[in-house]
C-alpha atoms as a PDB file:
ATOM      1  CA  UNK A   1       8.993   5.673  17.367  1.00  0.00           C
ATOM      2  CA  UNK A   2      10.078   7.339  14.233  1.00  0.00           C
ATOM      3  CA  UNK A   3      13.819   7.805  13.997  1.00  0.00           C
ATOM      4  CA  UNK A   4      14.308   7.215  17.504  1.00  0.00           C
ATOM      5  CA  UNK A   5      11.282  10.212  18.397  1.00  0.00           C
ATOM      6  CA  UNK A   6       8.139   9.439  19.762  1.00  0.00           C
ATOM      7  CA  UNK A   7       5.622   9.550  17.249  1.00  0.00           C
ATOM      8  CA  UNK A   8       3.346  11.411  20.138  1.00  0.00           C
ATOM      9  CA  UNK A   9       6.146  14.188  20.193  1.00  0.00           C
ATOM     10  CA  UNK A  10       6.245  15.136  16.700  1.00  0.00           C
ATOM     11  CA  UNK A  11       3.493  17.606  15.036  1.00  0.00           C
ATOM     12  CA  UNK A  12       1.010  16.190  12.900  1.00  0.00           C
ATOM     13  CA  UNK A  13       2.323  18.371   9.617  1.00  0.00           C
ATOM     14  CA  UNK A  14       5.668  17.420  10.530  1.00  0.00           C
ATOM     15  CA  UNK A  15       4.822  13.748  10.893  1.00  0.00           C
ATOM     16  CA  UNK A  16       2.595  14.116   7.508  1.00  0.00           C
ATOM     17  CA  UNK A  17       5.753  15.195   5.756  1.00  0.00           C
ATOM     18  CA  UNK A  18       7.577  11.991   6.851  1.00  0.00           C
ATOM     19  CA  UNK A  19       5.086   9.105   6.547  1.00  0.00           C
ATOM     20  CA  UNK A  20       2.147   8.794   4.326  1.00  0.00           C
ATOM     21  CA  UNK A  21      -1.098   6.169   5.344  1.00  0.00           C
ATOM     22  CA  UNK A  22      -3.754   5.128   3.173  1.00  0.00           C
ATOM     23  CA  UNK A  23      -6.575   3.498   5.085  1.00  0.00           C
ATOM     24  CA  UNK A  24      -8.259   0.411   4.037  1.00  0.00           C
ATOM     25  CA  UNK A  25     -11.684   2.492   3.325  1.00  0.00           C
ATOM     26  CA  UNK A  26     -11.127   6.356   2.676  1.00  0.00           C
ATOM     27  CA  UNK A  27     -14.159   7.947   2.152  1.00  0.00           C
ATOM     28  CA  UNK A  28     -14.587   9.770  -1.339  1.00  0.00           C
ATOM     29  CA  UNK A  29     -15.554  13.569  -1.097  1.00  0.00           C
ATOM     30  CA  UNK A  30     -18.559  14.031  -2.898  1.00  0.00           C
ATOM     31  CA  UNK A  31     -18.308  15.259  -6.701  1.00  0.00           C
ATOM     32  CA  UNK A  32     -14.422  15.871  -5.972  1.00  0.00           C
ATOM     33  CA  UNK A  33     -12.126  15.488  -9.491  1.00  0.00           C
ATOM     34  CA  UNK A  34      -9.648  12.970  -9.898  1.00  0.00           C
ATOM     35  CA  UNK A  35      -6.465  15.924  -9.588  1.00  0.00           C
ATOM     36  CA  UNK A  36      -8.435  17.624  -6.609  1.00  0.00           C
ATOM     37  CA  UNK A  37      -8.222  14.549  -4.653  1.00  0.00           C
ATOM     38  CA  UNK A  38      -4.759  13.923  -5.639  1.00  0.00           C
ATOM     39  CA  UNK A  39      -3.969  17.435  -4.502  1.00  0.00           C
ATOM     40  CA  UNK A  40      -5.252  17.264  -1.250  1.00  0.00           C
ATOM     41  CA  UNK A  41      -2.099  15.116  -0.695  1.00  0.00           C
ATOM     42  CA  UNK A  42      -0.005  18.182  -0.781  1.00  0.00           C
ATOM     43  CA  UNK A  43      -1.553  19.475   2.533  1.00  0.00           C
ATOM     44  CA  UNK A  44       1.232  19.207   4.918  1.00  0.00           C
ATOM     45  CA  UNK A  45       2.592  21.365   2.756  1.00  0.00           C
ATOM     46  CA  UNK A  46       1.177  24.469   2.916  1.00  0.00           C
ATOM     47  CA  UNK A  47       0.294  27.434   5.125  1.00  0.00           C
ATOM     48  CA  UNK A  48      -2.864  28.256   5.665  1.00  0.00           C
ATOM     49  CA  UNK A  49      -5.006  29.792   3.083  1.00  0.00           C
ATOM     50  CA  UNK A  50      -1.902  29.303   0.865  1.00  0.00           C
ATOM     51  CA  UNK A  51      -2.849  28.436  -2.471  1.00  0.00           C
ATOM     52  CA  UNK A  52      -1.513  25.982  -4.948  1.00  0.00           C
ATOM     53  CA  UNK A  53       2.325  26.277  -5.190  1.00  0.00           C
ATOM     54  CA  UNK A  54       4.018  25.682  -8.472  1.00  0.00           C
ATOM     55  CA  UNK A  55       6.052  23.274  -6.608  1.00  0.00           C
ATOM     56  CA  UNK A  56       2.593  21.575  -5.510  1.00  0.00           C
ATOM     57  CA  UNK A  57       1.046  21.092  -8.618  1.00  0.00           C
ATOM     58  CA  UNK A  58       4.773  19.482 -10.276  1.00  0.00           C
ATOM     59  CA  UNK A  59       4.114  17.166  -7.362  1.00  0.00           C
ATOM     60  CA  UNK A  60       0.461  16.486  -7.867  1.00  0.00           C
ATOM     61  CA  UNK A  61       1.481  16.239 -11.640  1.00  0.00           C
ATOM     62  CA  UNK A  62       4.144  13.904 -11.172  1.00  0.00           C
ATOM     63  CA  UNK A  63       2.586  11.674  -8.658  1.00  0.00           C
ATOM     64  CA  UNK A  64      -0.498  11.388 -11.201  1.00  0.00           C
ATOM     65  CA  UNK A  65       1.643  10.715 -13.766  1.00  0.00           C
ATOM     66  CA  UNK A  66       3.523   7.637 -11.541  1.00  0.00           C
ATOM     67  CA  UNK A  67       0.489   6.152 -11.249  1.00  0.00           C
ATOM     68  CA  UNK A  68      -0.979   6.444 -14.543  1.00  0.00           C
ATOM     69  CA  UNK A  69      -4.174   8.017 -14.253  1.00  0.00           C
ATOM     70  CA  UNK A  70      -3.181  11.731 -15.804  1.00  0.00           C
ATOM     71  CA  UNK A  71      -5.922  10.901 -18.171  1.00  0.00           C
ATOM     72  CA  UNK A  72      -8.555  10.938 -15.666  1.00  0.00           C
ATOM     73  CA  UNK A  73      -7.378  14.832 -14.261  1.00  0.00           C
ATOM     74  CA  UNK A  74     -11.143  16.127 -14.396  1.00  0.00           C
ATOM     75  CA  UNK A  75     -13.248  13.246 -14.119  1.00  0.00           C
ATOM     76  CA  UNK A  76     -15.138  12.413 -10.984  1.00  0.00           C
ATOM     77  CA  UNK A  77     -13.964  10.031  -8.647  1.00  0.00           C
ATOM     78  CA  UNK A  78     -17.462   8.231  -8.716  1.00  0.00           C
ATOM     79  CA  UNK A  79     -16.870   7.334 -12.258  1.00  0.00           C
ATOM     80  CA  UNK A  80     -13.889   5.751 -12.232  1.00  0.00           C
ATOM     81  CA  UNK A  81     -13.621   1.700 -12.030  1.00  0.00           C
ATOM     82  CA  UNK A  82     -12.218   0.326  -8.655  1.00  0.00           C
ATOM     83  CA  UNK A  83      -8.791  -0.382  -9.586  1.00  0.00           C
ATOM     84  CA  UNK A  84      -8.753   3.238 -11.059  1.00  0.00           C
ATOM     85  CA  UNK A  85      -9.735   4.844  -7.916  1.00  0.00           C
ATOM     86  CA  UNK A  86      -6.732   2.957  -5.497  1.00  0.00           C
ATOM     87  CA  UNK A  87      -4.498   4.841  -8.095  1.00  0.00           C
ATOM     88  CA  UNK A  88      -5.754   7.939  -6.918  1.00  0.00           C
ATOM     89  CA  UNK A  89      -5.665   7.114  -3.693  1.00  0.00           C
ATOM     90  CA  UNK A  90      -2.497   5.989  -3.569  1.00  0.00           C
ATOM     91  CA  UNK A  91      -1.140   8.829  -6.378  1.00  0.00           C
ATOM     92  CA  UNK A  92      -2.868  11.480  -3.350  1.00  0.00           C
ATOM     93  CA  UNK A  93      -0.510   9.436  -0.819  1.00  0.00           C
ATOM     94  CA  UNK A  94       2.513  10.030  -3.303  1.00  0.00           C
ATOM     95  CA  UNK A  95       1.979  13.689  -3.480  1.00  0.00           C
ATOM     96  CA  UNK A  96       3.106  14.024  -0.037  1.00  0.00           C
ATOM     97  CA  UNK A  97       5.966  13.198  -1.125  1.00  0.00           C
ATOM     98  CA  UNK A  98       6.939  11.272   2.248  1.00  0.00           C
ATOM     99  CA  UNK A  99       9.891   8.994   2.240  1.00  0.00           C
ATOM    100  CA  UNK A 100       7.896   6.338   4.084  1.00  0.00           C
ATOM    101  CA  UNK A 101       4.182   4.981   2.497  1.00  0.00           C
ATOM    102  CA  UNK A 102       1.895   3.155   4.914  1.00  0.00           C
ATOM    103  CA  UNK A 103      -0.936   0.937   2.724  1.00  0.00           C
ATOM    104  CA  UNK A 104      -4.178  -0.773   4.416  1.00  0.00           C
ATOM    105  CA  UNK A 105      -4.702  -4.184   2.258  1.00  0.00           C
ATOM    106  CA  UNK A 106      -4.312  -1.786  -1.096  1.00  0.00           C
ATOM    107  CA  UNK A 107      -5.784  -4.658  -3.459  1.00  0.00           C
ATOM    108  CA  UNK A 108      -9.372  -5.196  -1.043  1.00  0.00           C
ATOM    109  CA  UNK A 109     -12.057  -5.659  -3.147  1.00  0.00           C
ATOM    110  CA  UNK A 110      -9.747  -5.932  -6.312  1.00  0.00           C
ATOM    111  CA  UNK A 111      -9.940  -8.524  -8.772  1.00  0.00           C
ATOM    112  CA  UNK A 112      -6.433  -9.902  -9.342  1.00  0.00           C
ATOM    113  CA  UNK A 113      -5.663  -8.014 -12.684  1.00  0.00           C
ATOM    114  CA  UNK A 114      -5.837  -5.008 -10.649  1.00  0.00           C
ATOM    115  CA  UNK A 115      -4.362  -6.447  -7.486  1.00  0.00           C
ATOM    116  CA  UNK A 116      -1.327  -7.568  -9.741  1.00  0.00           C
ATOM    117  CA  UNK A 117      -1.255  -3.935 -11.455  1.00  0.00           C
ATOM    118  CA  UNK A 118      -1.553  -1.630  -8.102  1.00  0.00           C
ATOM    119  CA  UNK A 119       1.501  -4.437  -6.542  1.00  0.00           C
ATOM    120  CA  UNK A 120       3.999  -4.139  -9.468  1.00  0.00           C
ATOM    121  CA  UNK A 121       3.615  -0.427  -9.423  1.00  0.00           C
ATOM    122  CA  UNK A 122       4.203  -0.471  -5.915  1.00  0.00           C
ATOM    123  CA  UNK A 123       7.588  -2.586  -6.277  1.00  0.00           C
ATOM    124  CA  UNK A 124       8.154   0.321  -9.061  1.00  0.00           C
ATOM    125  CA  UNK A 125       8.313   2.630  -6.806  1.00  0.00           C
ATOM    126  CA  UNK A 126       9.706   1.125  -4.350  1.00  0.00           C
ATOM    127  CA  UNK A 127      12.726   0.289  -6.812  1.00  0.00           C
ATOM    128  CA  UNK A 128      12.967   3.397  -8.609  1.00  0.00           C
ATOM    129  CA  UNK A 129      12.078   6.262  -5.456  1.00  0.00           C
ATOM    130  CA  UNK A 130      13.667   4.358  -2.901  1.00  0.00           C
ATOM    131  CA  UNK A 131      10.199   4.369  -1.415  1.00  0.00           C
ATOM    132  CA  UNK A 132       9.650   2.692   1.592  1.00  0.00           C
ATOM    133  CA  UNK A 133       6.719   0.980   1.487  1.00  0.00           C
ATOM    134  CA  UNK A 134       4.564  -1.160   4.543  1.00  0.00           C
ATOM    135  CA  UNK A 135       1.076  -2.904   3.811  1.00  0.00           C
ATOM    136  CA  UNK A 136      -0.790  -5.531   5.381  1.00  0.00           C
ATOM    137  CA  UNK A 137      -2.010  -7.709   2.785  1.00  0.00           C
ATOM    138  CA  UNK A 138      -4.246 -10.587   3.133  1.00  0.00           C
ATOM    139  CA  UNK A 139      -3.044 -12.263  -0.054  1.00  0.00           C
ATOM    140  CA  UNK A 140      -0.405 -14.502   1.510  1.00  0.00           C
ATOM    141  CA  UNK A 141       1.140 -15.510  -2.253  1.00  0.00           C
ATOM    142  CA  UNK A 142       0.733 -11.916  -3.550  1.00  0.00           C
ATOM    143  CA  UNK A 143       2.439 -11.151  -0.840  1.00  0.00           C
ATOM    144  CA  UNK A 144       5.646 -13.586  -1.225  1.00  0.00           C
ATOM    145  CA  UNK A 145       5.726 -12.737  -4.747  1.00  0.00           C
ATOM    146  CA  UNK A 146       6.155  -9.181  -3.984  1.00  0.00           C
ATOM    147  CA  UNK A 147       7.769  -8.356  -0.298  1.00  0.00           C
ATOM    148  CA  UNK A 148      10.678  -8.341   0.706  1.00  0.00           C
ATOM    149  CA  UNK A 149      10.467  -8.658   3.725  1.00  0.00           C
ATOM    150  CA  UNK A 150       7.416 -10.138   6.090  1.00  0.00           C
ATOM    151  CA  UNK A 151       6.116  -9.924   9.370  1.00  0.00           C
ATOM    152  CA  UNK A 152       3.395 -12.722   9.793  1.00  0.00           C
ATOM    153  CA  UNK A 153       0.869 -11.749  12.651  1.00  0.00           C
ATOM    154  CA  UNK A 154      -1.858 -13.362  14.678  1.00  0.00           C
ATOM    155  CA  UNK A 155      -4.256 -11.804  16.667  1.00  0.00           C
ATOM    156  CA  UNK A 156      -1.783  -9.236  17.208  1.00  0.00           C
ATOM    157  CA  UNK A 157       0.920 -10.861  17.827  1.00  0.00           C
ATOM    158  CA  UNK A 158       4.365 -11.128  15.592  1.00  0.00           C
ATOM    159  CA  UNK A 159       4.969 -15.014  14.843  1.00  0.00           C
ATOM    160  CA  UNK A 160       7.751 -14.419  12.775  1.00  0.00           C
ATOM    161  CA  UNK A 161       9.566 -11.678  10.254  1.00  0.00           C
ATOM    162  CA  UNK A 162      12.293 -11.767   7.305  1.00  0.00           C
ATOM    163  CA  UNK A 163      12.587 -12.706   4.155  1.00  0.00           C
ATOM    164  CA  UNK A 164       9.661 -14.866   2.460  1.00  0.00           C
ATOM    165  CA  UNK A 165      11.470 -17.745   1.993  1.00  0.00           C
ATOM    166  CA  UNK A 166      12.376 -17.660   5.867  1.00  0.00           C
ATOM    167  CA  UNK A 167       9.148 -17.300   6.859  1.00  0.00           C
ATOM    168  CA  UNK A 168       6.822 -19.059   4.674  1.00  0.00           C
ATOM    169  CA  UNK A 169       6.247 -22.640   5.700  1.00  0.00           C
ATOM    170  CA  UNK A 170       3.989 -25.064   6.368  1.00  0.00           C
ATOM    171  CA  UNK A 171       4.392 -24.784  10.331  1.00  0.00           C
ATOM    172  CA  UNK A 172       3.651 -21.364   9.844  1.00  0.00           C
ATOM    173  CA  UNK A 173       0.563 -21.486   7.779  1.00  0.00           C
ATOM    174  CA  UNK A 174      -1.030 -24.194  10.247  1.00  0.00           C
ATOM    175  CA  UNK A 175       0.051 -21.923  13.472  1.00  0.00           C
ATOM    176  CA  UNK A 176      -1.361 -18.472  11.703  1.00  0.00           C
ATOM    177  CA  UNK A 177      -4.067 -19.591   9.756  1.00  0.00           C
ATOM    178  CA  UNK A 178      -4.906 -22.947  10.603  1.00  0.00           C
ATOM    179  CA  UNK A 179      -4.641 -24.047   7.478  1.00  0.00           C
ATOM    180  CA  UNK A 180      -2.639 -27.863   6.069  1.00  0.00           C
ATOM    181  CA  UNK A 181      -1.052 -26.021   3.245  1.00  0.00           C
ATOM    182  CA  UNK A 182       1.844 -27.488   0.682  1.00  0.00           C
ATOM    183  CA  UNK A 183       4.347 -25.084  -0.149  1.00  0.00           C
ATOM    184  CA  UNK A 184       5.838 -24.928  -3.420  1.00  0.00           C
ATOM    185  CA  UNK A 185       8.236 -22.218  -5.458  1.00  0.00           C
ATOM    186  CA  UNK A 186       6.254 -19.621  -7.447  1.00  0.00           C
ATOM    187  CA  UNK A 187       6.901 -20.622 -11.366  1.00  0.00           C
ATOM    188  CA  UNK A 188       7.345 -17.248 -11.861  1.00  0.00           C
ATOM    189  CA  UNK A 189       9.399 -15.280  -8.717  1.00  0.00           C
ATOM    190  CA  UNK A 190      10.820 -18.510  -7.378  1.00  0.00           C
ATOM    191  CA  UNK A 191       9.381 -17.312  -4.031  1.00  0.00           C
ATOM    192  CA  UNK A 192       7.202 -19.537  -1.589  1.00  0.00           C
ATOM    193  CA  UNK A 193       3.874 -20.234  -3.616  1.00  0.00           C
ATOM    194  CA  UNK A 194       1.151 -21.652  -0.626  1.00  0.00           C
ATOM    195  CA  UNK A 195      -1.377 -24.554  -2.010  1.00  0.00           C
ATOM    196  CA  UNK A 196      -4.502 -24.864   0.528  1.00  0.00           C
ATOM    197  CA  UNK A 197      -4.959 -28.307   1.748  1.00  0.00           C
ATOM    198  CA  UNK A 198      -7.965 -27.773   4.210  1.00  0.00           C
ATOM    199  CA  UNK A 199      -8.682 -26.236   7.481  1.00  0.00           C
ATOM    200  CA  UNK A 200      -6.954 -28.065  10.364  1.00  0.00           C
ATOM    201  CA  UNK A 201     -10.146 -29.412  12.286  1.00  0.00           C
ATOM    202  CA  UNK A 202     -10.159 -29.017  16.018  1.00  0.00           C
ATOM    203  CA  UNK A 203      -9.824 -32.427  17.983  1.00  0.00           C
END
Protein backbone atom coordinates (compact mmCIF):
# COMPACT_ATOMS: atom_id res chain seq x y z
CA UNK A 1 0.00 0.00 0.00
CA UNK A 2 1.16 3.45 -0.72
CA UNK A 3 -1.02 6.12 0.82
CA UNK A 4 -3.73 3.84 1.40
CA UNK A 5 -3.54 2.59 -2.76
CA UNK A 6 -2.45 -0.59 -3.78
CA UNK A 7 0.87 -0.42 -5.05
CA UNK A 8 -0.51 -3.01 -7.95
CA UNK A 9 -3.08 -0.16 -8.89
CA UNK A 10 -0.84 2.62 -9.49
CA UNK A 11 1.25 3.03 -12.93
CA UNK A 12 4.75 2.34 -12.89
CA UNK A 13 5.73 6.24 -13.93
CA UNK A 14 3.37 7.32 -11.44
CA UNK A 15 4.75 5.05 -8.75
CA UNK A 16 8.47 6.07 -10.04
CA UNK A 17 7.56 9.65 -9.26
CA UNK A 18 6.67 8.74 -5.63
CA UNK A 19 9.27 6.21 -4.43
CA UNK A 20 12.76 5.74 -5.56
CA UNK A 21 14.75 1.97 -5.03
CA UNK A 22 18.26 1.34 -5.40
CA UNK A 23 19.02 -2.36 -5.54
CA UNK A 24 21.76 -3.97 -3.71
CA UNK A 25 23.66 -4.76 -7.22
CA UNK A 26 22.61 -2.40 -10.21
CA UNK A 27 24.29 -3.28 -13.11
CA UNK A 28 26.57 -0.47 -14.72
CA UNK A 29 25.77 0.33 -18.48
CA UNK A 30 28.74 -0.15 -20.34
CA UNK A 31 31.03 3.05 -21.08
CA UNK A 32 28.00 5.23 -19.64
CA UNK A 33 29.37 8.85 -17.96
CA UNK A 34 29.00 9.63 -14.51
CA UNK A 35 25.96 12.61 -15.42
CA UNK A 36 24.38 10.09 -18.03
CA UNK A 37 23.76 7.66 -15.38
CA UNK A 38 22.64 10.21 -13.02
CA UNK A 39 20.23 11.38 -15.68
CA UNK A 40 18.63 8.34 -16.35
CA UNK A 41 17.02 9.05 -12.92
CA UNK A 42 14.89 11.66 -14.46
CA UNK A 43 12.94 9.02 -16.53
CA UNK A 44 9.60 9.05 -14.98
CA UNK A 45 9.72 12.22 -16.03
CA UNK A 46 9.47 12.51 -19.42
CA UNK A 47 7.43 11.70 -22.52
CA UNK A 48 8.64 9.71 -24.87
CA UNK A 49 11.34 10.74 -27.16
CA UNK A 50 11.30 13.95 -25.04
CA UNK A 51 14.61 15.23 -24.63
CA UNK A 52 16.43 16.71 -21.72
CA UNK A 53 14.24 19.37 -19.99
CA UNK A 54 15.87 22.38 -18.45
CA UNK A 55 14.03 21.41 -15.43
CA UNK A 56 15.80 17.83 -15.81
CA UNK A 57 19.17 18.74 -16.04
CA UNK A 58 18.70 21.51 -12.66
CA UNK A 59 17.65 18.20 -11.16
CA UNK A 60 20.40 15.99 -12.43
CA UNK A 61 22.68 19.04 -11.51
CA UNK A 62 21.49 19.43 -8.17
CA UNK A 63 21.24 15.87 -7.18
CA UNK A 64 25.04 15.53 -8.39
CA UNK A 65 25.89 18.30 -6.59
CA UNK A 66 24.09 16.72 -3.10
CA UNK A 67 26.13 14.03 -3.40
CA UNK A 68 29.36 15.44 -4.24
CA UNK A 69 30.54 13.91 -7.25
CA UNK A 70 29.94 17.08 -9.84
CA UNK A 71 33.58 16.62 -10.43
CA UNK A 72 33.27 13.33 -11.93
CA UNK A 73 30.31 14.72 -14.73
CA UNK A 74 32.23 13.00 -17.77
CA UNK A 75 34.18 10.33 -16.39
CA UNK A 76 33.23 6.72 -16.80
CA UNK A 77 31.54 4.91 -14.27
CA UNK A 78 34.23 2.04 -14.52
CA UNK A 79 36.79 4.41 -13.28
CA UNK A 80 35.50 5.59 -10.39
CA UNK A 81 36.46 3.96 -6.80
CA UNK A 82 33.56 2.02 -5.06
CA UNK A 83 32.44 4.48 -2.65
CA UNK A 84 32.38 6.97 -5.66
CA UNK A 85 30.12 4.92 -7.69
CA UNK A 86 27.14 4.39 -4.65
CA UNK A 87 27.15 8.29 -4.99
CA UNK A 88 26.05 7.99 -8.35
CA UNK A 89 23.87 5.56 -7.75
CA UNK A 90 22.25 6.98 -5.16
CA UNK A 91 22.64 10.86 -6.76
CA UNK A 92 20.59 8.85 -10.07
CA UNK A 93 17.95 7.79 -7.23
CA UNK A 94 17.82 11.57 -6.06
CA UNK A 95 17.12 12.86 -9.47
CA UNK A 96 13.79 11.39 -9.34
CA UNK A 97 13.17 13.56 -7.11
CA UNK A 98 10.69 11.12 -5.12
CA UNK A 99 9.66 12.02 -1.65
CA UNK A 100 10.31 8.46 -0.49
CA UNK A 101 14.11 6.66 -1.16
CA UNK A 102 14.24 2.88 -0.89
CA UNK A 103 18.24 1.67 -0.34
CA UNK A 104 19.43 -2.17 -0.62
CA UNK A 105 22.41 -2.45 2.14
CA UNK A 106 23.92 1.01 0.45
CA UNK A 107 27.45 0.50 2.26
CA UNK A 108 27.95 -3.56 0.76
CA UNK A 109 31.24 -4.02 -0.12
CA UNK A 110 32.31 -0.58 1.46
CA UNK A 111 35.07 -0.12 3.70
CA UNK A 112 33.84 1.88 6.70
CA UNK A 113 35.28 5.36 5.64
CA UNK A 114 32.93 5.13 2.88
CA UNK A 115 30.16 3.34 4.72
CA UNK A 116 30.39 6.27 7.35
CA UNK A 117 30.48 8.95 4.36
CA UNK A 118 27.44 7.47 2.07
CA UNK A 119 25.36 7.17 5.97
CA UNK A 120 25.96 10.80 7.13
CA UNK A 121 24.99 12.06 3.75
CA UNK A 122 22.05 10.06 3.92
CA UNK A 123 20.98 11.54 7.49
CA UNK A 124 21.80 14.94 5.43
CA UNK A 125 19.31 14.48 3.42
CA UNK A 126 17.13 13.08 5.31
CA UNK A 127 17.43 16.26 7.70
CA UNK A 128 17.65 18.89 5.24
CA UNK A 129 14.94 17.40 2.18
CA UNK A 130 12.70 15.90 4.50
CA UNK A 131 13.64 12.76 2.64
CA UNK A 132 12.26 9.72 3.65
CA UNK A 133 14.61 7.27 3.62
CA UNK A 134 14.29 3.01 4.20
CA UNK A 135 17.44 0.62 3.93
CA UNK A 136 18.20 -2.66 5.15
CA UNK A 137 21.53 -2.58 6.51
CA UNK A 138 23.50 -5.38 7.81
CA UNK A 139 25.68 -3.19 10.02
CA UNK A 140 23.66 -3.52 13.22
CA UNK A 141 25.85 -0.46 15.06
CA UNK A 142 25.93 1.63 11.83
CA UNK A 143 22.67 1.19 11.92
CA UNK A 144 21.82 2.44 15.67
CA UNK A 145 24.12 5.20 15.16
CA UNK A 146 22.19 6.41 12.30
CA UNK A 147 18.24 5.29 12.24
CA UNK A 148 15.76 6.43 13.67
CA UNK A 149 13.75 4.15 13.69
CA UNK A 150 14.26 0.07 13.28
CA UNK A 151 12.53 -2.84 12.27
CA UNK A 152 14.70 -5.96 13.25
CA UNK A 153 13.77 -9.04 10.98
CA UNK A 154 14.38 -12.75 10.86
CA UNK A 155 13.84 -14.93 8.20
CA UNK A 156 11.17 -12.70 7.24
CA UNK A 157 9.62 -12.10 9.99
CA UNK A 158 9.32 -8.58 12.10
CA UNK A 159 10.74 -9.29 15.78
CA UNK A 160 10.44 -5.94 16.79
CA UNK A 161 10.38 -2.01 15.50
CA UNK A 162 10.98 1.62 17.12
CA UNK A 163 13.44 3.52 18.23
CA UNK A 164 17.11 1.95 18.66
CA UNK A 165 17.29 2.21 22.07
CA UNK A 166 13.85 0.22 22.28
CA UNK A 167 14.91 -2.30 20.27
CA UNK A 168 18.46 -3.01 20.68
CA UNK A 169 19.16 -5.52 23.41
CA UNK A 170 20.76 -8.36 24.29
CA UNK A 171 17.49 -10.64 24.07
CA UNK A 172 17.22 -9.38 20.78
CA UNK A 173 20.62 -9.97 19.40
CA UNK A 174 20.57 -13.71 20.78
CA UNK A 175 16.83 -14.27 19.23
CA UNK A 176 17.90 -12.55 15.64
CA UNK A 177 21.30 -13.39 15.30
CA UNK A 178 22.22 -15.85 17.70
CA UNK A 179 24.72 -14.05 18.93
CA UNK A 180 25.78 -13.43 23.30
CA UNK A 181 26.36 -9.80 22.67
CA UNK A 182 27.01 -6.89 25.54
CA UNK A 183 25.39 -3.79 24.80
CA UNK A 184 26.89 -0.62 25.59
CA UNK A 185 26.13 3.34 24.60
CA UNK A 186 27.97 4.50 21.46
CA UNK A 187 30.81 7.11 22.84
CA UNK A 188 29.86 9.10 20.20
CA UNK A 189 25.69 9.09 19.42
CA UNK A 190 24.87 7.75 22.85
CA UNK A 191 22.86 5.11 20.92
CA UNK A 192 23.03 1.21 21.59
CA UNK A 193 26.73 0.22 20.57
CA UNK A 194 26.56 -4.05 20.25
CA UNK A 195 30.00 -5.89 21.50
CA UNK A 196 30.06 -9.65 20.04
CA UNK A 197 30.50 -12.16 22.69
CA UNK A 198 30.29 -15.46 20.57
CA UNK A 199 27.80 -17.46 18.73
CA UNK A 200 25.21 -19.06 21.05
CA UNK A 201 26.09 -22.88 20.47
CA UNK A 202 23.20 -25.22 19.94
CA UNK A 203 22.62 -27.72 22.94
Amino acid sequence: MLDGVPIREIGPKKLARTVALLPQTPVIPEGISTSDLVSRGRYPHQKFLQSRSKQDMEAVAEAMELMNITEFADRSISELSGGQRQRVWIAMALAQQTDILFLDEPTTFLDITYQVEILEMLKTLNQSKKLTIMMVLHEINLSSRYADFLFAMKDGRLIAQGKPKEVISKPLMREVFDLDAEIIADPVSGEPFVIPVGRIKSS
